[in-house]
N, C-alpha and C. Protein backbone atom coordinates (compact mmCIF):
# COMPACT_ATOMS: atom_id res chain seq x y z
N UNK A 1 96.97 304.10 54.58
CA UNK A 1 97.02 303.23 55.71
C UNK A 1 95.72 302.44 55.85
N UNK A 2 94.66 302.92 56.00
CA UNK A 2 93.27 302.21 55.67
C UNK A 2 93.02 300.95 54.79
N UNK A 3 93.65 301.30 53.58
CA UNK A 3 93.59 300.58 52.40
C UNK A 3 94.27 299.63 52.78
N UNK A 4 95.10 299.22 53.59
CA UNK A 4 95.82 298.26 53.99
C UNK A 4 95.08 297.30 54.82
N UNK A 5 94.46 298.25 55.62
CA UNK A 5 93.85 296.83 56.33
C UNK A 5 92.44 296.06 55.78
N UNK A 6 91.75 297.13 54.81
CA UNK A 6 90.83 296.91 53.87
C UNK A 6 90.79 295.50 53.11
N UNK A 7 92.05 295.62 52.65
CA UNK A 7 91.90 293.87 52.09
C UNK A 7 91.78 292.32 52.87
N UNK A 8 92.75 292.47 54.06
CA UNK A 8 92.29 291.46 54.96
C UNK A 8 91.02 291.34 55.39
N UNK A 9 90.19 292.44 55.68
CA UNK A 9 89.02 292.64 56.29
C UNK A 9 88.02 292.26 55.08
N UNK A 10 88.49 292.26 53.71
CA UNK A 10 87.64 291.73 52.68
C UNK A 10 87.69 290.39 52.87
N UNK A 11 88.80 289.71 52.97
CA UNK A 11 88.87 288.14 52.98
C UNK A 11 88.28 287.47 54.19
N UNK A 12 88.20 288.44 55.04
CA UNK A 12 87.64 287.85 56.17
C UNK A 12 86.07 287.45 56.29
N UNK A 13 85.72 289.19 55.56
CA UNK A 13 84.27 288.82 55.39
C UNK A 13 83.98 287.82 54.06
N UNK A 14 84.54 287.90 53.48
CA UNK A 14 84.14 286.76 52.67
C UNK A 14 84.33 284.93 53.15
N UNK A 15 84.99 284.51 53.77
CA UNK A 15 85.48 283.74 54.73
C UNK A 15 84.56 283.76 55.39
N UNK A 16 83.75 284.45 56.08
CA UNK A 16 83.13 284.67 56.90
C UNK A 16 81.32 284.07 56.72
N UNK A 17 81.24 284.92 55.26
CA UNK A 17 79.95 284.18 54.64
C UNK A 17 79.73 282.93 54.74
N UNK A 18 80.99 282.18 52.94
CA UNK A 18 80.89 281.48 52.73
C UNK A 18 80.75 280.17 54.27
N UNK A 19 81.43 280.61 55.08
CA UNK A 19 81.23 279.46 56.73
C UNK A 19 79.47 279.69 57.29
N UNK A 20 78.90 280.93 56.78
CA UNK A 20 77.91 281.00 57.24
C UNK A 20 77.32 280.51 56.13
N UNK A 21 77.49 280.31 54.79
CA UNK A 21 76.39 279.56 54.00
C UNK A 21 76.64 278.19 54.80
N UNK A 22 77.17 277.54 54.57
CA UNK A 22 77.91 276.28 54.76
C UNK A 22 77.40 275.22 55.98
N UNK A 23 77.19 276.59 57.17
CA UNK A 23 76.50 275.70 58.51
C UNK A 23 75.14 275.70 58.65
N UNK A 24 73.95 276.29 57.26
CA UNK A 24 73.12 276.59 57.19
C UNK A 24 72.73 275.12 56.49
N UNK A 25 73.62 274.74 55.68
CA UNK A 25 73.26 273.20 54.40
C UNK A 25 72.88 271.87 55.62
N UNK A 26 72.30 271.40 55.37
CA UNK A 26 72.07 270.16 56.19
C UNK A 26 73.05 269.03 55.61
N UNK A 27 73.74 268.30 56.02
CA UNK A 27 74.96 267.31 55.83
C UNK A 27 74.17 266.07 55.43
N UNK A 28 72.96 266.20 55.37
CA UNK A 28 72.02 265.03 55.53
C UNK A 28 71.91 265.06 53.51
N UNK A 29 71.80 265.83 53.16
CA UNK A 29 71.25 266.17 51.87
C UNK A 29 72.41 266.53 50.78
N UNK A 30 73.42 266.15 51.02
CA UNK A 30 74.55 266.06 50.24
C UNK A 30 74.06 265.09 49.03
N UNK A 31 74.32 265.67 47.92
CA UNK A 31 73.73 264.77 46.74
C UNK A 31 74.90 263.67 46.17
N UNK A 32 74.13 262.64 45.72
CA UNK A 32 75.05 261.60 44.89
C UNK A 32 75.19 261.88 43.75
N UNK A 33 76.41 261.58 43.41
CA UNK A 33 76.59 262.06 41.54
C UNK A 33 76.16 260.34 41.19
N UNK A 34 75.99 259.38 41.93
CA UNK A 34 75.76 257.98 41.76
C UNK A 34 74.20 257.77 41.21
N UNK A 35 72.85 259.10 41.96
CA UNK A 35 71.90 258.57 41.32
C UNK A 35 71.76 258.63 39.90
N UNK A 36 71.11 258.05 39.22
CA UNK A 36 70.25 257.16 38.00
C UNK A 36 72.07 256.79 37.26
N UNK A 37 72.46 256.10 38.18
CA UNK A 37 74.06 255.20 37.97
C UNK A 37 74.02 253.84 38.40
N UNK A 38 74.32 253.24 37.31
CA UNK A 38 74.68 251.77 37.83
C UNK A 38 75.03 251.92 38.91
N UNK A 39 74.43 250.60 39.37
CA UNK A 39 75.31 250.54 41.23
C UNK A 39 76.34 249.92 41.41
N UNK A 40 77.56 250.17 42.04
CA UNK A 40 78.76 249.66 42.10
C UNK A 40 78.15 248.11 42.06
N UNK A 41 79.36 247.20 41.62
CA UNK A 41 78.76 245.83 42.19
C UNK A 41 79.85 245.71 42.68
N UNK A 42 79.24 244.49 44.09
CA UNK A 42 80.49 243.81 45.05
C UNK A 42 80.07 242.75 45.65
N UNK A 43 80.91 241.80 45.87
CA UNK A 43 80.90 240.47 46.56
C UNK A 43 81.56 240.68 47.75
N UNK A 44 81.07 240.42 49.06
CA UNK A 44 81.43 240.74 50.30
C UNK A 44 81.86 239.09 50.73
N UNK A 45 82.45 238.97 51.81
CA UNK A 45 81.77 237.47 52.65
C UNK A 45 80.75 237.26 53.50
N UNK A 46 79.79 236.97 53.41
CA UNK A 46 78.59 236.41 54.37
C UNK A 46 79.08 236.98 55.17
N UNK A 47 78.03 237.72 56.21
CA UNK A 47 78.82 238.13 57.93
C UNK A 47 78.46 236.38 58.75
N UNK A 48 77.28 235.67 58.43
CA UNK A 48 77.13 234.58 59.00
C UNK A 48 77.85 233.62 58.94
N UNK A 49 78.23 233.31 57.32
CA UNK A 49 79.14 232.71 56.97
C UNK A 49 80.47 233.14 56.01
N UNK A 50 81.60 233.18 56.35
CA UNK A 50 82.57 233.83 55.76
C UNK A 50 82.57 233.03 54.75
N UNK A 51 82.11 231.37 53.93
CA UNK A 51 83.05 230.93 53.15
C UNK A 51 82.16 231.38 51.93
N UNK A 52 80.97 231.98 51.94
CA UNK A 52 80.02 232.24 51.09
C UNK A 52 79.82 233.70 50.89
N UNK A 53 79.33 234.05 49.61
CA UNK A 53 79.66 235.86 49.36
C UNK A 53 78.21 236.07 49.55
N UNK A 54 78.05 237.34 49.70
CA UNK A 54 76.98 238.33 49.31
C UNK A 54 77.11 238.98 47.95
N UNK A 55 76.21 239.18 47.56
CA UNK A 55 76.99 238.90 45.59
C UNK A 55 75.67 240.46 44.75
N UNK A 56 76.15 241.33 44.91
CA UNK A 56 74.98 242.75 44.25
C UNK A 56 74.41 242.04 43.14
N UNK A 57 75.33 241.06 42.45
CA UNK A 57 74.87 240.83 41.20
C UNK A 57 73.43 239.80 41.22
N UNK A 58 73.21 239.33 42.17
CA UNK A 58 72.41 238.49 42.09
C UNK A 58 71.02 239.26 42.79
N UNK A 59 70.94 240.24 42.51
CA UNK A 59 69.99 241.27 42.97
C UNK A 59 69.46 241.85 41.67
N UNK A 60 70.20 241.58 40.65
CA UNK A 60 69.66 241.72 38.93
C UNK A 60 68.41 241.37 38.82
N UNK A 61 67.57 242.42 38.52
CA UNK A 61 66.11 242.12 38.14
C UNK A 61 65.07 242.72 38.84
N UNK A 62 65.59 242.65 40.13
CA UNK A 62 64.42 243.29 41.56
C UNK A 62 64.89 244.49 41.90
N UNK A 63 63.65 245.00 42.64
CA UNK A 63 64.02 246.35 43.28
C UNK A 63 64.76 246.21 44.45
N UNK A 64 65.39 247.00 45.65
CA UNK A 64 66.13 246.30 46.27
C UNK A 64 66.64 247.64 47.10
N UNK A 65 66.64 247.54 48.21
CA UNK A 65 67.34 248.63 49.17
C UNK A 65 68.59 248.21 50.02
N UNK A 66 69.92 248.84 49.57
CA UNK A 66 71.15 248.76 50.13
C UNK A 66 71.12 249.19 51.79
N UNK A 67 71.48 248.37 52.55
CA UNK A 67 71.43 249.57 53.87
C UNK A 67 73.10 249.56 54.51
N UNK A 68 73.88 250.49 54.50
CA UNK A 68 75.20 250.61 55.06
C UNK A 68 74.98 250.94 56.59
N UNK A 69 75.00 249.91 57.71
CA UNK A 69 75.19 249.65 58.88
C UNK A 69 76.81 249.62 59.61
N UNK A 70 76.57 249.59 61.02
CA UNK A 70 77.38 249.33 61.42
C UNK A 70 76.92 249.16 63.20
N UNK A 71 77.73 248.36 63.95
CA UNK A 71 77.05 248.49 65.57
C UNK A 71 77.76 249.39 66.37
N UNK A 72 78.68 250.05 65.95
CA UNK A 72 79.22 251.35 66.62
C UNK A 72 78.40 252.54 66.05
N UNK A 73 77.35 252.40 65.57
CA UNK A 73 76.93 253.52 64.72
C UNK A 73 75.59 253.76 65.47
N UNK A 74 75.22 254.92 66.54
CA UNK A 74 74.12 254.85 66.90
C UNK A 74 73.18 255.25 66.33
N UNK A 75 72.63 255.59 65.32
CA UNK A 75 71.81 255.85 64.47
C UNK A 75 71.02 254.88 63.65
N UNK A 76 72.24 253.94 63.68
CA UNK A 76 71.74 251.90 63.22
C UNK A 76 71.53 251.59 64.10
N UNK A 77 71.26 251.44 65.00
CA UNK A 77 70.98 251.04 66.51
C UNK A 77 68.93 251.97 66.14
N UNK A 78 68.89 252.91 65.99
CA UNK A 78 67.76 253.65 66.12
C UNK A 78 67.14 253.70 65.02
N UNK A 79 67.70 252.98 63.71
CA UNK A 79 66.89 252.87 62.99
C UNK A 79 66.32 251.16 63.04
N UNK A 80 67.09 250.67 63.34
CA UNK A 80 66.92 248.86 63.33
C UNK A 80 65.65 248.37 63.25
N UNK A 81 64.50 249.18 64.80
CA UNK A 81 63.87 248.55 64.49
C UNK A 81 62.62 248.84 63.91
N UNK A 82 62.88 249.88 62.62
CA UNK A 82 62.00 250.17 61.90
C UNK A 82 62.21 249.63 60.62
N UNK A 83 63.21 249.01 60.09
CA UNK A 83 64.06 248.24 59.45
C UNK A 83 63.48 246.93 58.99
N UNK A 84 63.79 246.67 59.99
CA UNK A 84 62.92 245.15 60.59
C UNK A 84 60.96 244.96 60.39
N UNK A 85 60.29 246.60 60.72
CA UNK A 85 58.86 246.87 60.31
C UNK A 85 58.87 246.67 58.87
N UNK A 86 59.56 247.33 58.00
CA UNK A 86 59.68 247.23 56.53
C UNK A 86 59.41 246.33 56.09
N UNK A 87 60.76 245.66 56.36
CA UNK A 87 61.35 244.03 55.95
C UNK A 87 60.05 243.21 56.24
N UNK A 88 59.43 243.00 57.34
CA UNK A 88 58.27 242.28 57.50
C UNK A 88 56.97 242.73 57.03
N UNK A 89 56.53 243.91 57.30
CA UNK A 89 55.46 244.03 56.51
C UNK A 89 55.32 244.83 55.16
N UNK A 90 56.16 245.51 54.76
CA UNK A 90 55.96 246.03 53.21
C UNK A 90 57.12 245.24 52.76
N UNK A 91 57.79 243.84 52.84
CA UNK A 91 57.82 243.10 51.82
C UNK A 91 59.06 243.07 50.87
N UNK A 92 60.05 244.34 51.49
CA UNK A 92 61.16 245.16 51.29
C UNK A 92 62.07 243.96 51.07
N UNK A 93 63.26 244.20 49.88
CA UNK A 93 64.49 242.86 49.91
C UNK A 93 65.17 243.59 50.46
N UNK A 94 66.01 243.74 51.66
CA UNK A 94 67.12 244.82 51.82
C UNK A 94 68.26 243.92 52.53
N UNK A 95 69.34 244.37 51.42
CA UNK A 95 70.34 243.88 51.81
C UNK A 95 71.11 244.56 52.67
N UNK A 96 71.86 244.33 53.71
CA UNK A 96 72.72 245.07 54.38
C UNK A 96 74.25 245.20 54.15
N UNK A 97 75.44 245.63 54.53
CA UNK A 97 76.88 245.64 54.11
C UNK A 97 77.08 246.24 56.31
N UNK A 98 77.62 245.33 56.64
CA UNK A 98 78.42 245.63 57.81
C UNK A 98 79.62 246.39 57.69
N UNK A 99 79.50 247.42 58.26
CA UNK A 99 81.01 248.17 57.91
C UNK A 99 81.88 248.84 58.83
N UNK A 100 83.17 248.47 59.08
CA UNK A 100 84.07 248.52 59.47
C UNK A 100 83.60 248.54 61.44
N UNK A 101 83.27 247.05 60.88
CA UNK A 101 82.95 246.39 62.64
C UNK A 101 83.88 245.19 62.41
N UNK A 102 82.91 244.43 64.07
CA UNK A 102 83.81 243.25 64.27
C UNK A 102 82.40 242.40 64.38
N UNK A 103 82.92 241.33 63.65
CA UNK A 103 81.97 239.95 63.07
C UNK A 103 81.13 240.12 63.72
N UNK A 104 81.90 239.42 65.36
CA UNK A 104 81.18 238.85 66.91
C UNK A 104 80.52 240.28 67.15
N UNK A 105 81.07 241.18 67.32
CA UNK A 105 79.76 242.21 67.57
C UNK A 105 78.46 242.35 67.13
N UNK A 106 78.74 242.47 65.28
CA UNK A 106 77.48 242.24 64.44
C UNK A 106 76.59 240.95 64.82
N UNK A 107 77.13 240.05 65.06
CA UNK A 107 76.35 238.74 64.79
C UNK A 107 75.65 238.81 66.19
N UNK A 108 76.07 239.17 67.14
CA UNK A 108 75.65 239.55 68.60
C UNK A 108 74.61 240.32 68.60
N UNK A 109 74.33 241.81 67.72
CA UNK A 109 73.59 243.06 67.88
C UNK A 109 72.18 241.80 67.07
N UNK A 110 72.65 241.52 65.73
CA UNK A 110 70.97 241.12 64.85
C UNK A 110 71.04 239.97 65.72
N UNK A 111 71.43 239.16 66.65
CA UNK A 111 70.85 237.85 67.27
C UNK A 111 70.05 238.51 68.65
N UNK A 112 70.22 239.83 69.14
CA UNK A 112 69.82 239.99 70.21
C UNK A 112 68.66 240.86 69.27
N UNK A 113 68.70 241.76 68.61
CA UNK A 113 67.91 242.74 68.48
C UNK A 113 66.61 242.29 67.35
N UNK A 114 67.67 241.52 65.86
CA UNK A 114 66.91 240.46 65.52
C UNK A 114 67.51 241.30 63.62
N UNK A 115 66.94 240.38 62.42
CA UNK A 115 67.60 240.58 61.72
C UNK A 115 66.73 240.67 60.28
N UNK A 116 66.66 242.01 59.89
CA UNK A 116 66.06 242.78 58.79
C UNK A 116 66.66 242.58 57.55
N UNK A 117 67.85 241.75 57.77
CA UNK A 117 68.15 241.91 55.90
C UNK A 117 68.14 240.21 55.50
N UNK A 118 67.86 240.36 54.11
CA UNK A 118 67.92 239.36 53.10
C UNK A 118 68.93 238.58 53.45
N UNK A 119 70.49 239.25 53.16
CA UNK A 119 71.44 238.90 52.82
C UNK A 119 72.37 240.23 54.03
N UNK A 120 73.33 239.60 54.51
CA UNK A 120 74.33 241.15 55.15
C UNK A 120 75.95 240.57 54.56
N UNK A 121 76.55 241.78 53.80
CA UNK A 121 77.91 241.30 53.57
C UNK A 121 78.70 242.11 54.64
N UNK A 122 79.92 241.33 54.85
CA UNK A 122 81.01 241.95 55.69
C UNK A 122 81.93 242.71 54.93
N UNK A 123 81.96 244.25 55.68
CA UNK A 123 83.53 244.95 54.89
C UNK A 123 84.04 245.66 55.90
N UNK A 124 84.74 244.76 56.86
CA UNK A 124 85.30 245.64 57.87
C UNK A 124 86.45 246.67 57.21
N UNK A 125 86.98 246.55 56.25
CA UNK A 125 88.34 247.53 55.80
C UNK A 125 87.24 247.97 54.31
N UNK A 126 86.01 248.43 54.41
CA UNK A 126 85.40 249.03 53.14
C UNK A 126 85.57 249.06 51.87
N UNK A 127 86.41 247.43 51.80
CA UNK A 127 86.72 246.76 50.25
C UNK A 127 85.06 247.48 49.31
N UNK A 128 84.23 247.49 49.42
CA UNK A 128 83.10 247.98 48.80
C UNK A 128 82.57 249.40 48.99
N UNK A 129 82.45 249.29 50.07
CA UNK A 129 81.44 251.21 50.33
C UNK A 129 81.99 252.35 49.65
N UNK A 130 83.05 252.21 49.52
CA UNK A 130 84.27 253.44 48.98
C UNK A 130 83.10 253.61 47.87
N UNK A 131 83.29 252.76 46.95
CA UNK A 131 82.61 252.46 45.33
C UNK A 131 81.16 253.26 45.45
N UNK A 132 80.23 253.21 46.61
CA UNK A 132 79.11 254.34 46.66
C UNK A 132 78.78 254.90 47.27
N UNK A 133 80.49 255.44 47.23
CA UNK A 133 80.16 256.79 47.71
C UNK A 133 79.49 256.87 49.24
N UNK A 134 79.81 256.36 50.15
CA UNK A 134 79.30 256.33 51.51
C UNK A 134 80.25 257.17 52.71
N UNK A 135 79.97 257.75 53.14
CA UNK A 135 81.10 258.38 54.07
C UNK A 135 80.16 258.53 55.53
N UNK A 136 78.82 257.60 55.80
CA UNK A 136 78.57 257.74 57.19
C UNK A 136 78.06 256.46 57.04
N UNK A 137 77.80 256.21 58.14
CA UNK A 137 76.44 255.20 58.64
C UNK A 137 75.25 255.59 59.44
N UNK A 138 74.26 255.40 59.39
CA UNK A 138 73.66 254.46 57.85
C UNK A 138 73.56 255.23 56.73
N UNK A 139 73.27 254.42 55.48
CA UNK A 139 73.00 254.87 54.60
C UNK A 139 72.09 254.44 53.86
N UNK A 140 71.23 254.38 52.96
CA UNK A 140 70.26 253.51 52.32
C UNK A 140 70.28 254.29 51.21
N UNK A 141 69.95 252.64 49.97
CA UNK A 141 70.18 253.50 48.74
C UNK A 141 69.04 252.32 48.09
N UNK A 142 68.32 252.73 47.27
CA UNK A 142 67.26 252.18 46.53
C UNK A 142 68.26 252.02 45.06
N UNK A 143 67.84 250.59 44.77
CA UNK A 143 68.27 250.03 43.45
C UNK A 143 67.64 249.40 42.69
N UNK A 144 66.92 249.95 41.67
CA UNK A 144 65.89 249.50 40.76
C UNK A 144 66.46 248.30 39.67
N UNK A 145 65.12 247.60 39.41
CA UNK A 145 65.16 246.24 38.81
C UNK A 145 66.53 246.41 37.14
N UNK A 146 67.05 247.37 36.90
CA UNK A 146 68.54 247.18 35.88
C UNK A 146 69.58 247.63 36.14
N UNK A 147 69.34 247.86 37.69
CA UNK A 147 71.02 247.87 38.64
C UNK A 147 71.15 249.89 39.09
N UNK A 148 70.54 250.29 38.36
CA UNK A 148 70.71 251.61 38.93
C UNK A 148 70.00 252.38 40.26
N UNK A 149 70.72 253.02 40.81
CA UNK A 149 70.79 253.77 41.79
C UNK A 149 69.44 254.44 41.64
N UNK A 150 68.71 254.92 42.24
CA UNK A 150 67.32 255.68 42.54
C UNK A 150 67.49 256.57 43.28
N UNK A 151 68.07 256.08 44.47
CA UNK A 151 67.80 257.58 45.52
C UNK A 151 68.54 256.60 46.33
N UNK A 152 69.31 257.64 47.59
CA UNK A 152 70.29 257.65 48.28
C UNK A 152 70.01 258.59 49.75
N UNK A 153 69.74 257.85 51.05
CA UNK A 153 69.28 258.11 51.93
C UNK A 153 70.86 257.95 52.86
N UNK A 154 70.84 259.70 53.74
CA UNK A 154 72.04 259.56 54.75
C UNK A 154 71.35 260.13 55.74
N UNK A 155 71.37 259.08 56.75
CA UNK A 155 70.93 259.12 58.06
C UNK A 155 69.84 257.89 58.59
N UNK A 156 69.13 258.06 59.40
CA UNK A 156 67.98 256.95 59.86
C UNK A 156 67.17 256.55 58.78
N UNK A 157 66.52 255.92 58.97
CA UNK A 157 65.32 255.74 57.75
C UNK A 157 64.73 255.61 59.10
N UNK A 158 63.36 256.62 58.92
CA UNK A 158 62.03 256.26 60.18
C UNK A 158 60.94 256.41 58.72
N UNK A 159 59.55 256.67 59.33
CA UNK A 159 58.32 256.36 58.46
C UNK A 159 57.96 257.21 58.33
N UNK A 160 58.25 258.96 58.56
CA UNK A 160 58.13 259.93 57.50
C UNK A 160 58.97 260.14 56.52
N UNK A 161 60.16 259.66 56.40
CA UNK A 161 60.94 259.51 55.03
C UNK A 161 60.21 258.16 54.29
N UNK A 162 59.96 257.25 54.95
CA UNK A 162 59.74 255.78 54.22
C UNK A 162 58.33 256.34 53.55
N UNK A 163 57.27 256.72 54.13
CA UNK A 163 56.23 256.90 53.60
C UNK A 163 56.00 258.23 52.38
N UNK A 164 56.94 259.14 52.72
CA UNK A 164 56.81 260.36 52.12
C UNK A 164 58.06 259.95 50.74
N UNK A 165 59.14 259.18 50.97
CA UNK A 165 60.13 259.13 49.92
C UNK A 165 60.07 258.05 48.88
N UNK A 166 60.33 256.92 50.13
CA UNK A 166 60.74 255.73 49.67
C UNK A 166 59.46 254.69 49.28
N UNK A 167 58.72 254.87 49.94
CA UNK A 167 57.68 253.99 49.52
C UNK A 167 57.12 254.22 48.06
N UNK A 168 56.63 255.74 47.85
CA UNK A 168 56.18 255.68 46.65
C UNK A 168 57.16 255.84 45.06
N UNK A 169 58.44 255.77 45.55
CA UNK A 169 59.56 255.52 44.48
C UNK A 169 59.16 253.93 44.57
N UNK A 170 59.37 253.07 45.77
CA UNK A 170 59.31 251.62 45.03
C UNK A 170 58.15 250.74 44.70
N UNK A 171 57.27 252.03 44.68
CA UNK A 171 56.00 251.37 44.11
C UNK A 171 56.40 251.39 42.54
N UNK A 172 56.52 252.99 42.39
CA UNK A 172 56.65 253.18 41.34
C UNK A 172 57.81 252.31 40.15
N UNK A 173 58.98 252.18 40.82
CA UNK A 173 59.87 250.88 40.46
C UNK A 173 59.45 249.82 40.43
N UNK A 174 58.63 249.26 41.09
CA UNK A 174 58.43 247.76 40.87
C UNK A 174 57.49 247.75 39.67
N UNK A 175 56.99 248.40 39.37
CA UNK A 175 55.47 248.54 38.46
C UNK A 175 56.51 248.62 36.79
N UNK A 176 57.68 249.40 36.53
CA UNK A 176 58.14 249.56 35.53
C UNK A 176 58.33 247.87 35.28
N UNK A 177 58.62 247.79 33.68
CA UNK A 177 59.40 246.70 33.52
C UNK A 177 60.71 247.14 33.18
């Protein structure tokens, strides 16, 4: 009779672990099978102007930081305007991808708040993000001067990741040929 209930009580505790390894992992640090991978390429439409693309390919050659935004996303909201510090004083190309918003919202948030990227493409239905691998907002992904992936940031970017991660990867990238 024992032995009977013995086995459920095995699956349980095992069940039981594995949920306790699991809530211990930080969700932040989920790895890309994408780094040192070509980076998807994609042509978006301008969020400013729809009749003109945002084009990865024309990012061939430079170093270059992807940022996956969105204005329902409060975390893009809290990283913005450190974004914007980058972009202006360390010199950063960063392109943005709007995702799964609405135009007038976007064009509303960077006209009020103000506007950190190079270039921003629109993918309200994630014709692109699927391709790397993105499943939050934000995201930031460093793309070195022959299209590949470097490193892959999920969550804010503030200036103990920028200074401790990212900065001295794109030193180090820009310096390669």
């Amino acid at each position: 009779m024992k032995a009977r209930f013995l086995i459920p009580f095995g699956i349980f505790l095992a069940l039981a672990l594995l949920l306790g390894i699991g809530l211990t992992l930080n969700p932040r640090d989920v790895p890309s099978v994408l780094i040192n991978e070509p980076a998807p390429t994609f042509s978006l439409p301008d969020l400013f102007d729809p009749d003109k693309r945002v084009n990865s390919e024309t990012m061939q050659g430079k170093v270059w930081l992807l940022n996956v935004w969105g204005t329902w996303c409060p975390e893009c909201w809290r990283e913005h305007d450190f974004l914007k510090q980058i972009a202006k004083k360390e010199g950063v190309t960063l392109i943005g991808i709007d995702w799964r918003d609405e135009r007038s919202e976007a064009l509303s948030f960077l006209s009020k708040k103000g506007n950190p990227f190079t270039a921003v493409g629109f993918d309200p239905d994630s014709e692109a993000i699927m391709d790397w691998g993105v499943y939050g907002a934000p995201e930031t992904f460093v793309i070195d001067k022959k299209g590949m992936i470097r490193k892959k940031h999920t969550g804010p970017l503030f200036r103990e990741i920028w200074e401790s991660e990212f900065k001295p990867l794109l030193k180090q990238l820009e310096a390669e040929s």
